[in-house]
C-alpha atoms as a PDB file:
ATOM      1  CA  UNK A   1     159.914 181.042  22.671  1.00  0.00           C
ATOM      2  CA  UNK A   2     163.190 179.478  22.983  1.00  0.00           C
ATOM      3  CA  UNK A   3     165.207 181.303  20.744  1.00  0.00           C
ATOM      4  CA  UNK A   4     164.421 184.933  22.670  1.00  0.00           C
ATOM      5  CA  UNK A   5     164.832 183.241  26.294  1.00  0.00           C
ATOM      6  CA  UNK A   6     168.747 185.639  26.619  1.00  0.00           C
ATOM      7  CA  UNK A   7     166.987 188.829  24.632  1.00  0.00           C
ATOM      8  CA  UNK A   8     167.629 191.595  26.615  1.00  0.00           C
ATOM      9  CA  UNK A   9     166.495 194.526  24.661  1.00  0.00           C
ATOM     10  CA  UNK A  10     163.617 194.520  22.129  1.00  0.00           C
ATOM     11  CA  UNK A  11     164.024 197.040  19.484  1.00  0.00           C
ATOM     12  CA  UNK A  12     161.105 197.819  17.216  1.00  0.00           C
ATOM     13  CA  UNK A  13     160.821 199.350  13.615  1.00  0.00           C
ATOM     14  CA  UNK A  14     158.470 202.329  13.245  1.00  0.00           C
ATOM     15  CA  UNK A  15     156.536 202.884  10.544  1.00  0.00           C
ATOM     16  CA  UNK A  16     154.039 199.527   9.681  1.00  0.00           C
ATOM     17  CA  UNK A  17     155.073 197.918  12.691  1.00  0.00           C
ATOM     18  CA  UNK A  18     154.406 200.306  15.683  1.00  0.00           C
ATOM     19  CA  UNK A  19     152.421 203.620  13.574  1.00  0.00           C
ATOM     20  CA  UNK A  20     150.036 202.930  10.942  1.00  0.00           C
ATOM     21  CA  UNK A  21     150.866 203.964   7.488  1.00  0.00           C
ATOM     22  CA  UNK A  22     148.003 202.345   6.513  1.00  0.00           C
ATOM     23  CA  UNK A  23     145.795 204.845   7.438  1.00  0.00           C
ATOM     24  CA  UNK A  24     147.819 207.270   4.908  1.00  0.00           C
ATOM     25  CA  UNK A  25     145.335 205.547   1.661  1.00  0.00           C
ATOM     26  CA  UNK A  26     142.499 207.032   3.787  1.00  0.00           C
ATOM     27  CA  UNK A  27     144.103 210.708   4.241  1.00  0.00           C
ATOM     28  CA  UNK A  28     144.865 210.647   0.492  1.00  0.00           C
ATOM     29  CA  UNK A  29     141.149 209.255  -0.774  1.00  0.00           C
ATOM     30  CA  UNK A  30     140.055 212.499   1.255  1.00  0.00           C
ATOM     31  CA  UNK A  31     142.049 214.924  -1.581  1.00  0.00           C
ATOM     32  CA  UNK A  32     142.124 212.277  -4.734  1.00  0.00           C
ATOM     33  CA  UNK A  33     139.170 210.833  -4.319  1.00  0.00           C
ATOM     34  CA  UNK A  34     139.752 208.581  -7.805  1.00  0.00           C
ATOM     35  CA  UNK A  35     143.259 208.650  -7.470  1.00  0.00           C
ATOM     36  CA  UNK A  36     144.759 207.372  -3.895  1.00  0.00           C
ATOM     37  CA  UNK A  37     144.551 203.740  -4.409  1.00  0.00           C
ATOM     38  CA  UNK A  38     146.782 204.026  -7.440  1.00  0.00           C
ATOM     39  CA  UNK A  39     149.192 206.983  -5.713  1.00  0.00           C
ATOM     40  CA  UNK A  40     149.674 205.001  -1.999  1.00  0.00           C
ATOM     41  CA  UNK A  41     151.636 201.752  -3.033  1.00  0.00           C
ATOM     42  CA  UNK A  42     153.976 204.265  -5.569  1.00  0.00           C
ATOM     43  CA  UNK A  43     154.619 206.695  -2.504  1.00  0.00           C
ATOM     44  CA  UNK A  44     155.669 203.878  -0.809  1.00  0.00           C
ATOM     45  CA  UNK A  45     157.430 201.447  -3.181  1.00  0.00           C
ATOM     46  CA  UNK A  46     159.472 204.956  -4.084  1.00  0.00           C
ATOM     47  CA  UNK A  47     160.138 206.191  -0.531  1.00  0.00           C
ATOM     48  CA  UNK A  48     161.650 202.956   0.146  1.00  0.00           C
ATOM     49  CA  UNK A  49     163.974 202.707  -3.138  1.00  0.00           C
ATOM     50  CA  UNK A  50     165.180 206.339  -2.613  1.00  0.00           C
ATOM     51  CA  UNK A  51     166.650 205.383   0.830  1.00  0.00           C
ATOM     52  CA  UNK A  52     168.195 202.589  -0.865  1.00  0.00           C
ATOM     53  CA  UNK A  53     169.423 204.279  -3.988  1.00  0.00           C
ATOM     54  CA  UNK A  54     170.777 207.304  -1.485  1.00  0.00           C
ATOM     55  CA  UNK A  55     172.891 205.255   0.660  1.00  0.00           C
ATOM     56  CA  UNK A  56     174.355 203.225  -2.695  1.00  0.00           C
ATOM     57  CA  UNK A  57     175.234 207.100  -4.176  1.00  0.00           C
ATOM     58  CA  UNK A  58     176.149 208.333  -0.777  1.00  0.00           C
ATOM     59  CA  UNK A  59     173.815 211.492  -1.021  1.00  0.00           C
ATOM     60  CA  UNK A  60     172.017 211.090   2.095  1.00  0.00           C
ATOM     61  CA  UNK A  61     168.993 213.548   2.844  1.00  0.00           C
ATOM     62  CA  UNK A  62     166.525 213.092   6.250  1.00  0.00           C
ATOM     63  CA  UNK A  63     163.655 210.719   5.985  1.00  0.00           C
ATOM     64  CA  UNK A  64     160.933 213.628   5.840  1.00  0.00           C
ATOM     65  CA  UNK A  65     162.595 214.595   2.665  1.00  0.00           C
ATOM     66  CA  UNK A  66     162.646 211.349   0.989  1.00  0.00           C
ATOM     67  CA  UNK A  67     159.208 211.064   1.820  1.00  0.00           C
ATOM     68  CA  UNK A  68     158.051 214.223   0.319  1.00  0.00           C
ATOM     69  CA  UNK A  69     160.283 213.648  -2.850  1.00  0.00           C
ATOM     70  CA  UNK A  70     157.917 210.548  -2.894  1.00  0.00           C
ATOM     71  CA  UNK A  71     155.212 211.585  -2.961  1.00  0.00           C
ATOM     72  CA  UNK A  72     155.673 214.317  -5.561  1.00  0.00           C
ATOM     73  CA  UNK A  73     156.947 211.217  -7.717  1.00  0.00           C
ATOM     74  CA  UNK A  74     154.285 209.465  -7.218  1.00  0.00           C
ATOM     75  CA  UNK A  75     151.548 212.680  -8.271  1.00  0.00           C
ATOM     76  CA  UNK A  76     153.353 212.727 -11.556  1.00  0.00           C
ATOM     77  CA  UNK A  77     152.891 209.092 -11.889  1.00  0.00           C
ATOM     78  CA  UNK A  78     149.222 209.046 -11.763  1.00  0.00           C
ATOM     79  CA  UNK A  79     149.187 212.869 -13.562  1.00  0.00           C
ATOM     80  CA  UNK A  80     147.298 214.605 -10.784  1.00  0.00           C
ATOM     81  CA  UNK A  81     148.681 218.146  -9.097  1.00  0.00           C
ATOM     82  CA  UNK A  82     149.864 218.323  -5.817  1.00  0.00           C
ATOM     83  CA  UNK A  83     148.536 221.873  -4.222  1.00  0.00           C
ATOM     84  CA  UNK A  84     151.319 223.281  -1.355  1.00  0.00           C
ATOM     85  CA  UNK A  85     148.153 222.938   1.299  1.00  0.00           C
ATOM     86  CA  UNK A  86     147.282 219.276   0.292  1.00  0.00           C
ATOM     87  CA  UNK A  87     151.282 218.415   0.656  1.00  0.00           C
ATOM     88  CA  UNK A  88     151.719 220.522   3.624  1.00  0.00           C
ATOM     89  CA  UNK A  89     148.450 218.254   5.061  1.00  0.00           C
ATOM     90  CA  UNK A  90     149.960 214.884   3.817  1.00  0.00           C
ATOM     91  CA  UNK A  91     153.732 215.543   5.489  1.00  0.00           C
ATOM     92  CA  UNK A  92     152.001 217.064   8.930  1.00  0.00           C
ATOM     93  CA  UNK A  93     149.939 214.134   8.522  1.00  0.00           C
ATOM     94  CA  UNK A  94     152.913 211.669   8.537  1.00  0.00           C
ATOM     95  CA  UNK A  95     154.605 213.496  11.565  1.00  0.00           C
ATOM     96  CA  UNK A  96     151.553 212.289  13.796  1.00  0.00           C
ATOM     97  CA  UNK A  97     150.583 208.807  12.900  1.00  0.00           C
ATOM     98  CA  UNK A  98     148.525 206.879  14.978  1.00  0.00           C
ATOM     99  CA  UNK A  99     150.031 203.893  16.348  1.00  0.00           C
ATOM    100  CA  UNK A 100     148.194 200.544  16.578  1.00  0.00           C
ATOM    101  CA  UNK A 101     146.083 200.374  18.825  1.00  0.00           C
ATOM    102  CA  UNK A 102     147.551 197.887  20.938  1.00  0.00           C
ATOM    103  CA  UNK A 103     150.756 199.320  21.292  1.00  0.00           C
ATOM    104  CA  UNK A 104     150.837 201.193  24.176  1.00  0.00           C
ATOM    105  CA  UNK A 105     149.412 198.832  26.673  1.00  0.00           C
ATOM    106  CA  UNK A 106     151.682 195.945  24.949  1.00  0.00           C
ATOM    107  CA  UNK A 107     154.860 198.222  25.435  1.00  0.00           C
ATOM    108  CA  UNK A 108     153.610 199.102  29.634  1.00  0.00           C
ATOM    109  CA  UNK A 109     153.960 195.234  29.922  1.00  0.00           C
ATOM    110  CA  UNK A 110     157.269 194.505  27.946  1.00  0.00           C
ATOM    111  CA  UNK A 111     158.934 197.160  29.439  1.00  0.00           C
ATOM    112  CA  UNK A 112     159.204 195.148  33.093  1.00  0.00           C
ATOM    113  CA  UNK A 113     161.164 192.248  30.808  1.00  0.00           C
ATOM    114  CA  UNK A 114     162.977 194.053  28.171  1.00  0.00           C
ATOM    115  CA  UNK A 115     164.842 197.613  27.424  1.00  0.00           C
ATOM    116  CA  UNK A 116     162.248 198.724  24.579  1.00  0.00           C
ATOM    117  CA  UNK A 117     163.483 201.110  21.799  1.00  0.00           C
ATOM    118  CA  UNK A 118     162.836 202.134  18.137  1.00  0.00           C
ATOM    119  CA  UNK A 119     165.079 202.004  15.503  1.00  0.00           C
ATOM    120  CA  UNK A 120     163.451 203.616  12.052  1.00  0.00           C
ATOM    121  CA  UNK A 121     165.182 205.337   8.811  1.00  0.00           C
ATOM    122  CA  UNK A 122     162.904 207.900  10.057  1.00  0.00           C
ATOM    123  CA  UNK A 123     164.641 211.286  11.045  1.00  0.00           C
ATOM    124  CA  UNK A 124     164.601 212.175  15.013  1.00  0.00           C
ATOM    125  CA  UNK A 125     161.968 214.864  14.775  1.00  0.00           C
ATOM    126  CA  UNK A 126     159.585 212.435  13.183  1.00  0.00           C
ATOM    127  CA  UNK A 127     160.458 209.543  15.029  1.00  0.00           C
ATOM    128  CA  UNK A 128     160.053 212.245  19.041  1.00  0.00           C
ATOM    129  CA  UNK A 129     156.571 213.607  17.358  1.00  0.00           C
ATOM    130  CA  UNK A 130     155.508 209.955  16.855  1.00  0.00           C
ATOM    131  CA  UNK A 131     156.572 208.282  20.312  1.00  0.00           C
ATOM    132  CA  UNK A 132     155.300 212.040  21.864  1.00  0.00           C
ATOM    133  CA  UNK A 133     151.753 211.575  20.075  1.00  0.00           C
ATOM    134  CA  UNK A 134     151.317 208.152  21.068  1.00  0.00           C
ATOM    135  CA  UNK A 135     152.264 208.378  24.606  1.00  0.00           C
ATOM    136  CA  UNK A 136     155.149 205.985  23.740  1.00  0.00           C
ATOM    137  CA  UNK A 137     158.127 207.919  24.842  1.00  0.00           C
ATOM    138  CA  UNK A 138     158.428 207.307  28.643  1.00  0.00           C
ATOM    139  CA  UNK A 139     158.866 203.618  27.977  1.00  0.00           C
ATOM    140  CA  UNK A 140     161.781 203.663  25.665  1.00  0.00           C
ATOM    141  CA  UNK A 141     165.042 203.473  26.615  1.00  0.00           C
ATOM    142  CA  UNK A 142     166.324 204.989  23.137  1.00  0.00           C
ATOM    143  CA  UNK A 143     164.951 205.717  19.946  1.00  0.00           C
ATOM    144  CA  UNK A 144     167.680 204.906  17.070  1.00  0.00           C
ATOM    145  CA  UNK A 145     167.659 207.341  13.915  1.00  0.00           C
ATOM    146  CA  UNK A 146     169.954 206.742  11.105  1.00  0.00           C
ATOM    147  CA  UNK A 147     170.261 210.672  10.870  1.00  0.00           C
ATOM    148  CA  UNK A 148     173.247 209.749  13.203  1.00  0.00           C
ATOM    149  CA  UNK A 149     175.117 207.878  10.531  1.00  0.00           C
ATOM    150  CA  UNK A 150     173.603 209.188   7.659  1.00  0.00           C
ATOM    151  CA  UNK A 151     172.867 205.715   6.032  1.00  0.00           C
ATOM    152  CA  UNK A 152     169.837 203.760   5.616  1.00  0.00           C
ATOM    153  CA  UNK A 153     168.566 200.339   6.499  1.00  0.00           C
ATOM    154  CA  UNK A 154     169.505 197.598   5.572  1.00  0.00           C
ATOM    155  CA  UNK A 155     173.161 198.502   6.062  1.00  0.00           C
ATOM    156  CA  UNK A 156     175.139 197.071   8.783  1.00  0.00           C
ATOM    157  CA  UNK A 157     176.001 199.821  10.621  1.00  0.00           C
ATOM    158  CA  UNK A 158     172.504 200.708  10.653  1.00  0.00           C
ATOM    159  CA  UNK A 159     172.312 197.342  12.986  1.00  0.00           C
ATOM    160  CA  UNK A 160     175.053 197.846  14.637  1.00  0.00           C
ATOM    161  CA  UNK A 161     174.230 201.183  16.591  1.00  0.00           C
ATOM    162  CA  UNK A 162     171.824 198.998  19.076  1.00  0.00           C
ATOM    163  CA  UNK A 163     174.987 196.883  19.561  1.00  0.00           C
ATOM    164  CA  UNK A 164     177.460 199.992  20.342  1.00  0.00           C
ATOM    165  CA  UNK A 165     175.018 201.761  22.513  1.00  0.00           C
ATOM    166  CA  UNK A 166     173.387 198.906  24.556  1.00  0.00           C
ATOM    167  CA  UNK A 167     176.786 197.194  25.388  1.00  0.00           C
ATOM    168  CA  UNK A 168     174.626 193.838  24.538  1.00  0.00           C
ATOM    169  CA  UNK A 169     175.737 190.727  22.341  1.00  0.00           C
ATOM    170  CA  UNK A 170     173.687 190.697  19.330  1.00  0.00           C
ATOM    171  CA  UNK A 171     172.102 187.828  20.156  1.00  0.00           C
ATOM    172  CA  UNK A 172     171.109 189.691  23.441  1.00  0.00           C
ATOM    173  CA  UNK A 173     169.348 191.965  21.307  1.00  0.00           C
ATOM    174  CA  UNK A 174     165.948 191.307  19.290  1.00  0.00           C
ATOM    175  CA  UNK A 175     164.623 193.089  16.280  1.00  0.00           C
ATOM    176  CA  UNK A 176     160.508 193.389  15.434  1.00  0.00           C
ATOM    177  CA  UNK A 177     159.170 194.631  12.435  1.00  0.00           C
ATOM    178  CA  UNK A 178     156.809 194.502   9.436  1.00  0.00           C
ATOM    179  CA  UNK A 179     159.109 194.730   6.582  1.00  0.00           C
ATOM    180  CA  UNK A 180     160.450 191.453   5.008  1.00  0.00           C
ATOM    181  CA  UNK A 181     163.572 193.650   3.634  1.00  0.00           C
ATOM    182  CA  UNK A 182     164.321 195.024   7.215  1.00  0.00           C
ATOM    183  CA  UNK A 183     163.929 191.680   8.749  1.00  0.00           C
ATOM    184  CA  UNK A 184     166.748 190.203   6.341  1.00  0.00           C
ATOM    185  CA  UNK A 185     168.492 192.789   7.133  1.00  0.00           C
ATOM    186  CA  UNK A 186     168.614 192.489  10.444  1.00  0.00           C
ATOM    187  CA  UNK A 187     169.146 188.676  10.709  1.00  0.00           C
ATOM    188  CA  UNK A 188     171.937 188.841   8.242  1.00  0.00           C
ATOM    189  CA  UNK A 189     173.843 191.157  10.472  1.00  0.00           C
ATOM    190  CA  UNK A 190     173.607 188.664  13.423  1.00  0.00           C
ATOM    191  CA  UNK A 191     170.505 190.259  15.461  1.00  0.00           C
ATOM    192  CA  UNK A 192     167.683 187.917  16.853  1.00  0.00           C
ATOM    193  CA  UNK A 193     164.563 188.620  14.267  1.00  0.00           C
ATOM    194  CA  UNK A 194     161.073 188.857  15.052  1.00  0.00           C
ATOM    195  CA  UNK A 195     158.856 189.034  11.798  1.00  0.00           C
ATOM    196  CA  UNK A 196     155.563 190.749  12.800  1.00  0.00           C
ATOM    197  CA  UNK A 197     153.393 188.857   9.810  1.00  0.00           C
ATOM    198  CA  UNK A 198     150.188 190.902  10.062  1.00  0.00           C
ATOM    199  CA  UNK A 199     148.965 190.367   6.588  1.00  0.00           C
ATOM    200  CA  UNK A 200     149.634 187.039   5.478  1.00  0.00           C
ATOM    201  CA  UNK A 201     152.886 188.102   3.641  1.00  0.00           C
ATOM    202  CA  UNK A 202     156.321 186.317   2.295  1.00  0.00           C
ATOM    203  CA  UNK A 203     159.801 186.273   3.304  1.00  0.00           C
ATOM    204  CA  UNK A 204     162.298 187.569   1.192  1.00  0.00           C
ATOM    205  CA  UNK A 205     163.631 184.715  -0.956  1.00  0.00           C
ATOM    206  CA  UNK A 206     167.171 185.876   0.230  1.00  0.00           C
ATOM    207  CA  UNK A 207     167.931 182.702   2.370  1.00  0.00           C
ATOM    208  CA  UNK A 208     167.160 184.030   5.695  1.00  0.00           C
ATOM    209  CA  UNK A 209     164.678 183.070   7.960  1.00  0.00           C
ATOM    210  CA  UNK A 210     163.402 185.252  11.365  1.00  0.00           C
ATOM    211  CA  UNK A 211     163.617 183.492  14.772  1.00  0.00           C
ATOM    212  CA  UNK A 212     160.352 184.175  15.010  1.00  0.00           C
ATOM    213  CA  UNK A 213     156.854 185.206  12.777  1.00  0.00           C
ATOM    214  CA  UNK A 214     153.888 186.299  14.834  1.00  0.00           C
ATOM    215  CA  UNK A 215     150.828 187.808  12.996  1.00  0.00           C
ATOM    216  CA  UNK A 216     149.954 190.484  16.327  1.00  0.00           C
ATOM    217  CA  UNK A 217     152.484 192.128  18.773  1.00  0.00           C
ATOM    218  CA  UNK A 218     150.516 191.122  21.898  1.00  0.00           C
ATOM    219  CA  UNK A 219     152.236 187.753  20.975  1.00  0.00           C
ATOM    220  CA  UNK A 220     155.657 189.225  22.465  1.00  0.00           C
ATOM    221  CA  UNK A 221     153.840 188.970  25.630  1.00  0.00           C
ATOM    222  CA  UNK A 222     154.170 184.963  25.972  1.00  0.00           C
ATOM    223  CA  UNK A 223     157.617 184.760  25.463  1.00  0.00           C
END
């Protein structure tokens, strides 16, 4: 792994690269039985363009709100209600994600190599209840929220926290996560890029490459 050889700090993404939203399509088949399969990928595809559309009108509201706004879009997309105790469920739900199962024991080795944090669009108190529920926390040395700048990913200054806080060269500094957006992202504003691949997916066709795709984060550990 040439290209990583000067990384000093490896910072991951959150959510689809260290918790498993994938496990939200089985939390939602428990209350819409019929409907989940058609309600997950609109939750999603809209929790990701309301950070984006936020940050272009510069009305920036935490993560946990975008995500319930979301998911209320989504309900009215496939017509079905939304009871206050099934919402309350799905949100609390969120807030304690299960990370992959490989996780912790990857991060115990990486942290003897590398400063490990997180850097999510999530808000702090989701991104503390996460790292908290997974046993995560004591081997961080930061977790990055843009509640700090009240901006979203993929914007620069997003990026360039890690930079300002770690006192590292950007190149020092490597970025892992599931999202082809967030990976362009992150290249374009100078970082070293690790794709994690895990389902066969495509780049962006945006002209930027990662350093590096691997398909399963134990794959850090032979760099």
């Amino acid at each position: 792994m040439q290209s990583l050889q000067k990384v000093k700090a490896l910072v991951f993404d959150a959510y689809g690269t260290l918790f498993d939203v994938f496990s939200l399509g089985k939390r939602l088949s428990e209350h819409f039985p019929q409907q989940a399969s058609s309600i997950n990928p609109i939750w999603r595809k809209k929790q990701l363009e309301y950070t984006w559309l936020r940050t272009m009108m510069g009305r920036y509201v935490p993560f946990s709100q975008i995500t319930e706004e979301a998911l209320r879009f989504a309900c009215k997309q496939v017509n079905v209600s939304l009871s206050e105790e099934i919402h309350q469920d799905l949100m609390q739900y969120y807030f304690s994600l299960d990370a992959f199962p490989e996780v912790p024991d990857i991060f115990i080795q990486l942290k003897s190599t590398y400063q490990l944090a997180i850097l999510s669009n999530a808000n702090r108190e989701m991104l503390d209840q996460a790292a908290a529920h997974n046993k995560i926390s004591q081997h961080l040395s930061a977790i990055f929220s843009v509640d700090d700048i009240g901006i979203y990913k993929p914007q620069p200054e997003v990026y360039q926290m890690l930079v300002d806080s770690f006192g590292f060269a950007k190149e020092e500094i490597a970025f892992v996560s599931s999202n082809t957006w967030d990976v362009a992202g992150a290249k374009s504003f100078g970082l070293k890029v690790i794709w994690l691949n895990r389902s066969a997916g495509q780049m962006e066709e945006l002209g930027i490459t990662p350093d590096l795709t691997i398909s399963h984060l134990k794959e850090l550990l032979d760099s």
